[in-house]
C-alpha atoms as a PDB file:
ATOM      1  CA  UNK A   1     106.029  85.068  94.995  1.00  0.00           C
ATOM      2  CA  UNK A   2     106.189  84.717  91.420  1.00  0.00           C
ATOM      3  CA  UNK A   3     106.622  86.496  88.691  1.00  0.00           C
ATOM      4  CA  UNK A   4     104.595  86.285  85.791  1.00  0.00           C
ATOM      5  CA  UNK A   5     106.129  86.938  81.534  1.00  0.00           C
ATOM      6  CA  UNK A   6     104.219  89.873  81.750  1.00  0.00           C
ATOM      7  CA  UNK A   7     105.647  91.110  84.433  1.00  0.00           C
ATOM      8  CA  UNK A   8     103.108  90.834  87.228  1.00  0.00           C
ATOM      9  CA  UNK A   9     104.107  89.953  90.667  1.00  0.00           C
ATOM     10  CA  UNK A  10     101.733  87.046  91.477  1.00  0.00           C
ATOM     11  CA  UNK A  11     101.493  86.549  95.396  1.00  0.00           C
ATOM     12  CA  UNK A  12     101.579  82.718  96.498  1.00  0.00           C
ATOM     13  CA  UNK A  13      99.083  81.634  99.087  1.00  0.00           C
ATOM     14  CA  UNK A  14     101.679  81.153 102.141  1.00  0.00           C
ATOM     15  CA  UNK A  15     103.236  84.965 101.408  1.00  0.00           C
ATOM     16  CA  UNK A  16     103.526  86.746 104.843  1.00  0.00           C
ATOM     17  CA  UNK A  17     103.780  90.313 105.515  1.00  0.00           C
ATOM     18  CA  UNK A  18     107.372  91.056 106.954  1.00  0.00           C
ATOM     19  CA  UNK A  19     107.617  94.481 107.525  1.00  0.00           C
ATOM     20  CA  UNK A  20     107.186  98.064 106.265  1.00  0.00           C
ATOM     21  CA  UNK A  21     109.163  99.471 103.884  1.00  0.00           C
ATOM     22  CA  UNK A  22     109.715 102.751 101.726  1.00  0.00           C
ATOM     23  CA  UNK A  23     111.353 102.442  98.619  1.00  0.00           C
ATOM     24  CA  UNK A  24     113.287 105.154  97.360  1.00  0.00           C
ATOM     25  CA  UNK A  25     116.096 105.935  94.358  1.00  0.00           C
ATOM     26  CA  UNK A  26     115.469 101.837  93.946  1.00  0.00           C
ATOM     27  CA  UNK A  27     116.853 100.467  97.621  1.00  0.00           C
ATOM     28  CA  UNK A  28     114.400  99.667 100.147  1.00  0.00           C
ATOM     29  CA  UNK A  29     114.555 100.629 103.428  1.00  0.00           C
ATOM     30  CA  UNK A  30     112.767  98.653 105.990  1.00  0.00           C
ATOM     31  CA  UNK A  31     111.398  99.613 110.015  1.00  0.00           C
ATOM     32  CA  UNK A  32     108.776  98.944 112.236  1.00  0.00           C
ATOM     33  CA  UNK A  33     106.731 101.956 110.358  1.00  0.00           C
ATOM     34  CA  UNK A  34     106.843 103.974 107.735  1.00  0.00           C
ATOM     35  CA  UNK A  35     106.835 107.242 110.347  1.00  0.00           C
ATOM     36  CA  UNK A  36     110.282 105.854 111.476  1.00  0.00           C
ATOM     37  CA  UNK A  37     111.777 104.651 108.580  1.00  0.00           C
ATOM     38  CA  UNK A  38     111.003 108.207 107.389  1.00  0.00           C
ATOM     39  CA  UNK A  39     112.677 109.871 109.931  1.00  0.00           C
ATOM     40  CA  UNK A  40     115.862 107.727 109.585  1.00  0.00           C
ATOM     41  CA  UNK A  41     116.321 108.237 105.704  1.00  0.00           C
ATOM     42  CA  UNK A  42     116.220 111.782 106.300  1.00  0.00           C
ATOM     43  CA  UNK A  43     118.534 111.766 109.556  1.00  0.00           C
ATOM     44  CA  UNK A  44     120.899 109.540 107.264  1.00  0.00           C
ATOM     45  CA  UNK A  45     120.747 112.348 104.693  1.00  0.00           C
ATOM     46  CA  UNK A  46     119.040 109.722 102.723  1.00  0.00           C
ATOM     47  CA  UNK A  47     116.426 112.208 101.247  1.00  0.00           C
ATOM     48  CA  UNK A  48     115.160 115.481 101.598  1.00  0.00           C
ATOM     49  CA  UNK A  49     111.973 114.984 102.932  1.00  0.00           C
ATOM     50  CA  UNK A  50     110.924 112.182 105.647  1.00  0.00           C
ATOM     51  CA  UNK A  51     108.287 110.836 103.514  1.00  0.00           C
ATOM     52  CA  UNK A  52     108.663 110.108  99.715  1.00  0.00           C
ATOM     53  CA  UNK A  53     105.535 110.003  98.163  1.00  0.00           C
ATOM     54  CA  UNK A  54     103.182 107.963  96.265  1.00  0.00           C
ATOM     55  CA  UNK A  55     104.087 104.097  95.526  1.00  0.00           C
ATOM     56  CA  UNK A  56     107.243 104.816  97.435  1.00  0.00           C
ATOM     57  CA  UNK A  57     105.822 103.466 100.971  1.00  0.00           C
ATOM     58  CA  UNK A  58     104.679  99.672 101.213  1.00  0.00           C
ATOM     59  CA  UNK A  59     105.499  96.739 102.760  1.00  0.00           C
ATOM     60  CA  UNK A  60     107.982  93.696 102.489  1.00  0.00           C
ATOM     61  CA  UNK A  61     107.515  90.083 102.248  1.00  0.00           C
ATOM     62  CA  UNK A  62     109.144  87.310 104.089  1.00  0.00           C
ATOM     63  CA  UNK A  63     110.330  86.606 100.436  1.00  0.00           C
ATOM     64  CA  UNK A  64     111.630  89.689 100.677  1.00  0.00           C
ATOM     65  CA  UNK A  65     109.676  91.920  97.567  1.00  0.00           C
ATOM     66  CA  UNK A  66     108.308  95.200  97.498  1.00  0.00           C
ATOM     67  CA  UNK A  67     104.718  95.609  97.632  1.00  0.00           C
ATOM     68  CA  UNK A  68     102.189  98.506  97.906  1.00  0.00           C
ATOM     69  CA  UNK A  69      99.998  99.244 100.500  1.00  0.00           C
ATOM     70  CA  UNK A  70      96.892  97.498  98.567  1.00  0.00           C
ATOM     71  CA  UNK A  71      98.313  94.291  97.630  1.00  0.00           C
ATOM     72  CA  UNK A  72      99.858  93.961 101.236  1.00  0.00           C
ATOM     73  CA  UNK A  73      96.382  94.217 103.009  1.00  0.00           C
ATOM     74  CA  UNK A  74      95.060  91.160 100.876  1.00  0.00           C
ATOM     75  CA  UNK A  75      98.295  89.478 101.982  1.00  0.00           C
ATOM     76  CA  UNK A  76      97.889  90.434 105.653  1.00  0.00           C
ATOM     77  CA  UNK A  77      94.170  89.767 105.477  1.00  0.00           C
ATOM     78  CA  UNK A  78      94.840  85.828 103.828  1.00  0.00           C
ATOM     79  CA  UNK A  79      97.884  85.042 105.939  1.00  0.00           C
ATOM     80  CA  UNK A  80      95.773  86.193 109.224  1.00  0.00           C
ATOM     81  CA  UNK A  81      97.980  89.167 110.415  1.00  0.00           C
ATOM     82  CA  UNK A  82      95.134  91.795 110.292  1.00  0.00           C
ATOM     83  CA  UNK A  83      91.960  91.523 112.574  1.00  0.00           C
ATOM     84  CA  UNK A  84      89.302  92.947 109.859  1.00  0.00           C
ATOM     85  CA  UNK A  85      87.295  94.891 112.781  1.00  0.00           C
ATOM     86  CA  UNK A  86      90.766  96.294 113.601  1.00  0.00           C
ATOM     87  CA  UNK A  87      91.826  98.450 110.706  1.00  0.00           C
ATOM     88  CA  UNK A  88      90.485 101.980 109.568  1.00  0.00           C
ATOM     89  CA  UNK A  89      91.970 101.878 106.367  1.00  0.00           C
ATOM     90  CA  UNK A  90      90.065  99.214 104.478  1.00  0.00           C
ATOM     91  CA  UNK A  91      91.779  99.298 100.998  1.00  0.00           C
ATOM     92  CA  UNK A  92      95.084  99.817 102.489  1.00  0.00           C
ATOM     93  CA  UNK A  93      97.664  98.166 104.607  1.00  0.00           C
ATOM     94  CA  UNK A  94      99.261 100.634 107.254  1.00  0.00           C
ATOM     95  CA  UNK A  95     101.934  98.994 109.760  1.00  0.00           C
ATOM     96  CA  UNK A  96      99.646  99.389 112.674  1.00  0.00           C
ATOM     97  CA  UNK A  97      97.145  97.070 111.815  1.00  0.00           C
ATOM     98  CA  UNK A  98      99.608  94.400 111.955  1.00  0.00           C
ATOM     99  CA  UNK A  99      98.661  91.981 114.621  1.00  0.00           C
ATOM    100  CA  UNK A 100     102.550  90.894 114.871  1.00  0.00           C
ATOM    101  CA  UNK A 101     104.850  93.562 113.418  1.00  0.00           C
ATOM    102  CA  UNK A 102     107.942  91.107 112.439  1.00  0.00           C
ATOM    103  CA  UNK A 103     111.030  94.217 112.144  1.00  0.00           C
END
């Protein structure tokens, strides 16, 4: 990835889709899925709640940035990790349309 002088994160054509991530008080925390990432912030005492909201859950690169749920499905989608058919979310990434979850 790149990033641009106006601050844009520009995605390079061989970016891969690590893993999922929530972001939260500016540290990411990565999993399998959001649902158990969740689970472990708040069993760490982490946050309150399992799930913070909003922007907060995404996805990690192999070059290891935070990225939303949009951005990550064109990412997914280009580096051949999704099947197209497969997911139900169409504007979204979710962790289970992952072909080969890599955490």
């Amino acid at each position: 990835m790149l990033s641009s002088s106006l601050g844009v994160t520009m995605i390079t054509r061989n970016s891969r889709i690590k893993c999922a991530a929530i972001i939260y008080k500016g540290k990411i925390y990565e999993g399998k899925n959001h649902s158990e990432i969740g689970f472990q912030m708040l069993r760490d005492n982490v946050c309150p709640r399992p799930f913070p909201s909003g922007d907060a859950q995404g996805f990690v690169t192999e070059d290891g940035d935070f990225i939303g749920r949009y951005q990550a499905l064109r990412i997914a989608a280009q580096a051949g990790q999704i099947e197209w058919g497969k997911t139900i979310h169409h504007d979204e990434l979710f962790s289970e349309d992952l072909n080969k979850p890599k955490a």
